[in-house]
Protein backbone atom coordinates (compact mmCIF):
# COMPACT_ATOMS: atom_id res chain seq x y z
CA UNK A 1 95.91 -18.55 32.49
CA UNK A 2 92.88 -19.11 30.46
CA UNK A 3 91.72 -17.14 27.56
CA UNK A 4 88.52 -15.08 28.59
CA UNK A 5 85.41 -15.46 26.27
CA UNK A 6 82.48 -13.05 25.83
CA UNK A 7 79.52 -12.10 23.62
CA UNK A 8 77.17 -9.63 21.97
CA UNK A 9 74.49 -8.74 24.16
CA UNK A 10 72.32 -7.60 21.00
CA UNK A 11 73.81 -9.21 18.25
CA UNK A 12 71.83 -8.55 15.09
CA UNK A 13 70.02 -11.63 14.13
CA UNK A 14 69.30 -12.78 17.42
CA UNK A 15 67.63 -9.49 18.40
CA UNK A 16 65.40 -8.84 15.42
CA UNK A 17 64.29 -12.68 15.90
CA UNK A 18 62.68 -11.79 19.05
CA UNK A 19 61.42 -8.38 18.06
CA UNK A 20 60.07 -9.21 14.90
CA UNK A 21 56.59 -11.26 14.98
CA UNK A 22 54.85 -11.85 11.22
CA UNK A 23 57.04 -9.18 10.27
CA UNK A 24 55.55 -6.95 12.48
CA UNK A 25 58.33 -5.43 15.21
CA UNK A 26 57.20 -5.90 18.85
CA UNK A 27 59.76 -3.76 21.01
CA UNK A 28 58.63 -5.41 24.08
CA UNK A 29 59.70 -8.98 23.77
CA UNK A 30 63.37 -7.63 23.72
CA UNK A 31 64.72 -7.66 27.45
CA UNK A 32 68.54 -6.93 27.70
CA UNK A 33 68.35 -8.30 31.12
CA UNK A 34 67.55 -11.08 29.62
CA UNK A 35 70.07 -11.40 27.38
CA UNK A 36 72.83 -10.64 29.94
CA UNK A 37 71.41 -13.50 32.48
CA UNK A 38 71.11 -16.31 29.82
CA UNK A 39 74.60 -15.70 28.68
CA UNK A 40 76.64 -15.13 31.90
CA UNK A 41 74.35 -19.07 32.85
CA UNK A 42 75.64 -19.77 29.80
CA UNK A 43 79.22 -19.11 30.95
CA UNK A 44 80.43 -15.95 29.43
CA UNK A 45 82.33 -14.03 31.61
CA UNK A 46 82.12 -10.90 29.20
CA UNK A 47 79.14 -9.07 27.43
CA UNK A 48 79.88 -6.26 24.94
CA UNK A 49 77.05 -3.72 24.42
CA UNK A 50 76.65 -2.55 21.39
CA UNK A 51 75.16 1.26 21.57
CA UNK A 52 73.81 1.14 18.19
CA UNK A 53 70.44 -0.50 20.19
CA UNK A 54 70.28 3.25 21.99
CA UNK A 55 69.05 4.64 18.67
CA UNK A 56 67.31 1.59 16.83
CA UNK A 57 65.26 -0.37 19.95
CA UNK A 58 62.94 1.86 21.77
CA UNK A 59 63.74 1.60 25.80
CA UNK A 60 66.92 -0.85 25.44
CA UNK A 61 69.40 1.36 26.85
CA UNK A 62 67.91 3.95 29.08
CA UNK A 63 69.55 5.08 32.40
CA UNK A 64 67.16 3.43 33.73
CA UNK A 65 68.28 0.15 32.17
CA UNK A 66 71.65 0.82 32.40
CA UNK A 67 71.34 1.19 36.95
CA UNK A 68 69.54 -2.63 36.05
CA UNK A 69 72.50 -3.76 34.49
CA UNK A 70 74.93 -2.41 36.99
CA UNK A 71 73.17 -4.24 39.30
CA UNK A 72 73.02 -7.69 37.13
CA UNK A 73 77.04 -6.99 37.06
CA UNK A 74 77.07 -7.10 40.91
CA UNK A 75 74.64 -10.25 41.39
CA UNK A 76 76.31 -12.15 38.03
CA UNK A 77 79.95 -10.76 38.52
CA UNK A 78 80.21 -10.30 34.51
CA UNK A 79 82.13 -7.83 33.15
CA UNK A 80 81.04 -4.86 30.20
CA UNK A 81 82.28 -3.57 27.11
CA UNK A 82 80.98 -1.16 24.64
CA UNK A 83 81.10 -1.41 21.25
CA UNK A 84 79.92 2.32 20.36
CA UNK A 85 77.57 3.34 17.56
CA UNK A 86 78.98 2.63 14.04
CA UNK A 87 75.53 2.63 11.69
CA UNK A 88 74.76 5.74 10.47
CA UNK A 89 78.06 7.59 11.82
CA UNK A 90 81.10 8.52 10.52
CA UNK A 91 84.60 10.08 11.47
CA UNK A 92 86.52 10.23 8.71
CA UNK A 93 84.81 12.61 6.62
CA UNK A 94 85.08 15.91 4.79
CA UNK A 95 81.38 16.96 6.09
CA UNK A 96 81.43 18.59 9.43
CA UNK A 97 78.33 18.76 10.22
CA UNK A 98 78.34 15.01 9.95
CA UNK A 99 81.60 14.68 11.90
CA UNK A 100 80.71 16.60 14.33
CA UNK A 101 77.05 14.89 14.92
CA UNK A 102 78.79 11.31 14.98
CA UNK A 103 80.93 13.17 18.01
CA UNK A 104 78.32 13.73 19.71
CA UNK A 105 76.27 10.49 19.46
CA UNK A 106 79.78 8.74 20.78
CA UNK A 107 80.06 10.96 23.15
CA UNK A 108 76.61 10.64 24.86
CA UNK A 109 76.89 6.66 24.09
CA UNK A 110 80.24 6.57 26.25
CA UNK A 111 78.67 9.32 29.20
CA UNK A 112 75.42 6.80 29.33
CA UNK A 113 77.47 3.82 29.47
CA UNK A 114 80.20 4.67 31.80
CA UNK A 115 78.21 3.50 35.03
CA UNK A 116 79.39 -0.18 33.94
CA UNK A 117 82.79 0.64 33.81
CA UNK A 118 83.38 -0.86 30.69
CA UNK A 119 86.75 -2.79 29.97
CA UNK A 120 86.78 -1.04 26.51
CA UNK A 121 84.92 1.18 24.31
CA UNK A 122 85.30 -0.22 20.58
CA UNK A 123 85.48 2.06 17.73
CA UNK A 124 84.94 1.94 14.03
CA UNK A 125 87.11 5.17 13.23
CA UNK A 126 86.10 4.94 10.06
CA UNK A 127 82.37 4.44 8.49
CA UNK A 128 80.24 3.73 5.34
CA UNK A 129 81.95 6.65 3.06
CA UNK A 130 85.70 5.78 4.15
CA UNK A 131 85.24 2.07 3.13
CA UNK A 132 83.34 3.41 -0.29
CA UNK A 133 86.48 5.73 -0.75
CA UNK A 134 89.10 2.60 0.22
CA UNK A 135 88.03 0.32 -2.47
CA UNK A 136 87.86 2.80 -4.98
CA UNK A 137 89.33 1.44 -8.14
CA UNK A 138 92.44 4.20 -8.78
CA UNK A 139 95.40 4.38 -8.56
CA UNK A 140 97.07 2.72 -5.32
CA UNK A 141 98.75 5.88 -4.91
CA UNK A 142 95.74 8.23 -5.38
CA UNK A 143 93.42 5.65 -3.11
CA UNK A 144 96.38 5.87 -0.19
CA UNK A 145 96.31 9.70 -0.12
CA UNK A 146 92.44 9.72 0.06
CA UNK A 147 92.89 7.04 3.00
CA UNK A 148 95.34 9.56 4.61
CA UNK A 149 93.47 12.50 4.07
CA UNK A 150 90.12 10.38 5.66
CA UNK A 151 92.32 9.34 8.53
CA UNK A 152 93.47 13.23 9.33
CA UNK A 153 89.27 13.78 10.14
CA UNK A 154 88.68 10.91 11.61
CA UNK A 155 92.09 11.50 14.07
CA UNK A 156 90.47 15.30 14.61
CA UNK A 157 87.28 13.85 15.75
CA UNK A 158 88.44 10.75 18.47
CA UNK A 159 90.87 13.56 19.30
CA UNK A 160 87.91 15.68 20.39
CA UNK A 161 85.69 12.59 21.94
CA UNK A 162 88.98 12.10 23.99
CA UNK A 163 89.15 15.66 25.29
CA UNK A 164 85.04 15.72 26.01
CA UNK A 165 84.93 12.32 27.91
CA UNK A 166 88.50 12.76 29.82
CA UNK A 167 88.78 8.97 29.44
CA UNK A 168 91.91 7.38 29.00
CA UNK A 169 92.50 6.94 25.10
CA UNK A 170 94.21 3.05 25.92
CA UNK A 171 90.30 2.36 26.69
CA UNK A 172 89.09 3.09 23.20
CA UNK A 173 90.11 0.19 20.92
CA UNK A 174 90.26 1.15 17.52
CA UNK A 175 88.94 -1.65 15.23
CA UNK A 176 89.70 -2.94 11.68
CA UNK A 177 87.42 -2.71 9.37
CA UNK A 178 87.09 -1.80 5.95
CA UNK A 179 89.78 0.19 5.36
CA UNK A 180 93.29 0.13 5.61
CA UNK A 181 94.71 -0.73 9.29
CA UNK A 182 98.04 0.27 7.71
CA UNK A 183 96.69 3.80 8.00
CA UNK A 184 94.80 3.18 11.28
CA UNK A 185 97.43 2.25 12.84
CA UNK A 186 99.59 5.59 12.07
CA UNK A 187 96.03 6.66 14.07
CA UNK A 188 96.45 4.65 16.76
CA UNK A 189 100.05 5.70 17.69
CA UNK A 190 99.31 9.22 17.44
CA UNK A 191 96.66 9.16 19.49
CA UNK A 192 97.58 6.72 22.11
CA UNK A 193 94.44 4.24 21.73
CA UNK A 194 94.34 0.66 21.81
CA UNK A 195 93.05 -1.91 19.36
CA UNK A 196 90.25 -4.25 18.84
CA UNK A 197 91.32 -7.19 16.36
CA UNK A 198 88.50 -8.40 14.25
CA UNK A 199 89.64 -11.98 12.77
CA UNK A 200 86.84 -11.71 10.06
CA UNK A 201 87.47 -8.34 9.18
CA UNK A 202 91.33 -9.52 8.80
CA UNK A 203 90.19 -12.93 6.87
CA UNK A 204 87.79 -10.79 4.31
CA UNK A 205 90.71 -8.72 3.34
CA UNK A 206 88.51 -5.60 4.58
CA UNK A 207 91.50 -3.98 6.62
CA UNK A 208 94.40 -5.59 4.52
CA UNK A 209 95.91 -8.77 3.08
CA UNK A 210 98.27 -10.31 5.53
CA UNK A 211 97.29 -13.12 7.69
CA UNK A 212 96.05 -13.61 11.18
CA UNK A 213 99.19 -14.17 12.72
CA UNK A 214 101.30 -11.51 10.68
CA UNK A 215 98.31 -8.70 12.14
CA UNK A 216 98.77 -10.06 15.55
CA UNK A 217 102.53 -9.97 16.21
CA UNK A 218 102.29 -6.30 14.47
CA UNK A 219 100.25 -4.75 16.94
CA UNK A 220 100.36 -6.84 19.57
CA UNK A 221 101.72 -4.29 21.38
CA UNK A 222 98.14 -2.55 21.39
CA UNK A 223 95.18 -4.86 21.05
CA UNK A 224 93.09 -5.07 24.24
CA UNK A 225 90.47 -6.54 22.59
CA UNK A 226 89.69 -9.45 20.15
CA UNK A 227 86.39 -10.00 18.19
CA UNK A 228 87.02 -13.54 17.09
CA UNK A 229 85.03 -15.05 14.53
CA UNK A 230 85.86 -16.75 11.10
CA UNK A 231 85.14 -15.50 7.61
CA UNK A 232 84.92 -16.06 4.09
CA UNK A 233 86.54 -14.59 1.01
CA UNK A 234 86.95 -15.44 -2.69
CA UNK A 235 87.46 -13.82 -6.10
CA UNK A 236 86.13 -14.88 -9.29
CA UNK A 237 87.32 -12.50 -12.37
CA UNK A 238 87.37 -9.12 -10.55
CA UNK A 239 84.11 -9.81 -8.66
CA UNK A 240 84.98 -10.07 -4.55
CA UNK A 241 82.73 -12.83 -2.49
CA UNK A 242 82.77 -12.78 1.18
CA UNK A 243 81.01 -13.60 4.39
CA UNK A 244 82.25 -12.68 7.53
CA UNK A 245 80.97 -13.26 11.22
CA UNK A 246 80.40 -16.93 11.13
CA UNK A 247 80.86 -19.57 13.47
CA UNK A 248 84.67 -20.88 13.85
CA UNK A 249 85.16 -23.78 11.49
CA UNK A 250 82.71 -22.69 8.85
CA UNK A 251 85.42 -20.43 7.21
CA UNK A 252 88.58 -20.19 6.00
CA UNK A 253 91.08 -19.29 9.26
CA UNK A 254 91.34 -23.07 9.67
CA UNK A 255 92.43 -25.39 12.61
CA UNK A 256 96.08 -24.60 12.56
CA UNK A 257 95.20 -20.96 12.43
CA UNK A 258 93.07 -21.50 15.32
CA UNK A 259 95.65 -23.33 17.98
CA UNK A 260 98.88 -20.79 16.82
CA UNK A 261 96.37 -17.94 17.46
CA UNK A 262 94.86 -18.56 20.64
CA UNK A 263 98.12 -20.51 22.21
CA UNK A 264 100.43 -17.38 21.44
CA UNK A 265 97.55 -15.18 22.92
CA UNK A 266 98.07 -17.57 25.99
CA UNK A 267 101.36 -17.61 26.08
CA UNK A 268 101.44 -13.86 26.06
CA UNK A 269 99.70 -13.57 28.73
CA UNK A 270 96.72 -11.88 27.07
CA UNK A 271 93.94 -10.92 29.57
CA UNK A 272 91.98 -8.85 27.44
CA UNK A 273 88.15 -9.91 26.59
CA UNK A 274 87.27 -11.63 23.46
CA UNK A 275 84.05 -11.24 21.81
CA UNK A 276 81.78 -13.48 19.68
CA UNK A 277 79.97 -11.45 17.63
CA UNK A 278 77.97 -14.13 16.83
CA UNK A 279 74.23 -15.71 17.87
CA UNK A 280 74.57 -17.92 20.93
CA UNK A 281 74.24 -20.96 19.12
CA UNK A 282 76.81 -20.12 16.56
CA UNK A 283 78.90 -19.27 19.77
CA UNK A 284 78.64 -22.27 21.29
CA UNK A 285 79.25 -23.64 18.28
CA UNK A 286 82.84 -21.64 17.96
CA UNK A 287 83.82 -22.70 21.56
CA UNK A 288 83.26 -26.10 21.53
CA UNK A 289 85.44 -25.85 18.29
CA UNK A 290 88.20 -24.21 20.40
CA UNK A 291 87.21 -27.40 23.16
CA UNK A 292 87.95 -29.71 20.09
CA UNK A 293 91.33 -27.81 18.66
CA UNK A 294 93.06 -26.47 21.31
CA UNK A 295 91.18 -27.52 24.79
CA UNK A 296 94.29 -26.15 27.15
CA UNK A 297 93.06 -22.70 26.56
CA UNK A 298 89.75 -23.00 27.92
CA UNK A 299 88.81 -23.68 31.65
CA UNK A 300 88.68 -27.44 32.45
CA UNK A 301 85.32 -27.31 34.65
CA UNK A 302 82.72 -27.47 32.62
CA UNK A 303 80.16 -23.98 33.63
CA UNK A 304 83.42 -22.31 35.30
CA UNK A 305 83.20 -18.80 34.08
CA UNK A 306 84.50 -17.39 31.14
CA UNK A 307 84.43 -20.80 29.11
CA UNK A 308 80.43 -21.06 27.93
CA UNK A 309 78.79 -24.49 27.96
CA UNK A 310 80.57 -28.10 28.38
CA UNK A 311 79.24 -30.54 26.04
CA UNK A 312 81.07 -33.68 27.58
């Protein structure tokens, strides 16, 4: 069965291209409908929504634009995920106020998307001030119990999103990012949720230092999601370079990385959506590197859905 690929409906770059004119932001050259009909053409079967856009591009997600894209779903026959607000929000912290006002953003994010019937709902558990705290430079000892601690909010507050939405906690994937899955994943068990694997995040040592396959066949078991892209990283006396979310083949996963990854995925049977978080082009660019690598994952008809653009 072939590997399903998707993509960012308002990926960054791509958005504030459009928006932005001389520097000056013009909110209404921005269409989502747009962007959700160019890339299911394009071939994408999947298009993750990221509900940041609710709060940062006047109009984008309204209910009125959300009936719209229920009805591109039923003309395209796409599917939806939601990667839910992670700027300016934050779980795992010791200020309830602010836990308790990144609840409720969440919480309205997943009531105004649920029309679509999303596949998932991603989730940074952790924000901004856990990643500061992570990469603090004590102890290992005194960093892990300040990880811990963090955790024990952040579990309190998808705990309470859980109870307020009454959706399933296997439809919340719990992503790695910068902090230590190692932790998360004591989360993720305790609350029942899935998980969304972020290559780069994995690559850049944000989440932990084993490799791609070593995360996969650990919680393979839970992942429903995969946001594949390649990354970055590099150390040069104590001082940490890295670049993640670029184009497969620019980074440092490799080829052979690559073909074990996505052939064990196959060969498990994985149906679950997987997301470039990526511009188009650089998209493209990462599945025709996937056409060159390891082709027998990918639909053999050129537009067939799910695959993105031929280039034979």
């Amino acid at each position: 069965m072939p590997l399903r690929f998707g993509i960012a409906a308002f990926e960054f770059q791509s958005t504030a291209d459009q928006i932005i004119v001389d520097g000056v932001p013009d909110f209404s050259r921005f269409s989502i409908e747009n962007e959700i009909r160019t890339a299911v053409q394009a071939g994408y079967s999947v298009l993750e929504l990221g509900m940041d856009a609710k709060y940062m591009i006047p109009g984008a997600l309204t209910p009125e634009s959300f009936n719209r894209l229920l009805e591109l779903q039923t003309e395209l026959g796409h599917s939806y995920t939601v990667h839910l607000p992670f700027w300016s929000v934050e779980l795992a912290t010791f200020n309830e106020p602010v836990r308790e006002g990144s609840i409720k953003s969440i919480v309205d994010c997943i009531r105004s998307a649920e029309v679509l019937q999303p596949e998932t709902y991603v989730l940074h558990a952790t924000g901004s001030l856990a990643a500061e705290f992570s990469t603090l430079r004590f102890s290992s000892k005194i960093v892990h119990l300040i990880c811990t601690l963090l955790a024990g909010f952040s579990n309190r507050g998808i705990e309470d999103i859980i109870t307020q939405t009454e959706i399933s906690p296997r439809k919340f994937a719990i992503e790695n990012c910068v902090f230590p899955f190692v932790i998360m994943r004591d989360l993720v068990d305790d609350l029942d949720t899935s998980i969304c694997f972020d290559t780069a995040h994995l690559i850049t040592r944000m989440s932990g230092t084993e490799s791609v396959m070593e995360f996969y066949r650990a919680h393979r078991d839970r992942i429903a999601e995969i946001h594949l892209q390649d990354g970055s990283y590099s150390e040069h006396r104590g001082v940490v370079s890295r670049e993640d979310h670029i184009a497969l083949g620019r980074g440092i996963m490799g080829d052979n990385v690559l073909r074990e990854f996505l052939t064990e995925l196959v060969k498990d049977k994985f149906t679950g959506p997987i997301i470039f978080e990526l511009p188009q082009g650089d998209a493209n660019e990462s599945l025709a590197r996937i056409r060159d690598v390891v082709p027998e994952v990918l639909r053999r008809t050129g537009k067939a859905r799910g695959i993105g653009p031929h280039k034979d």
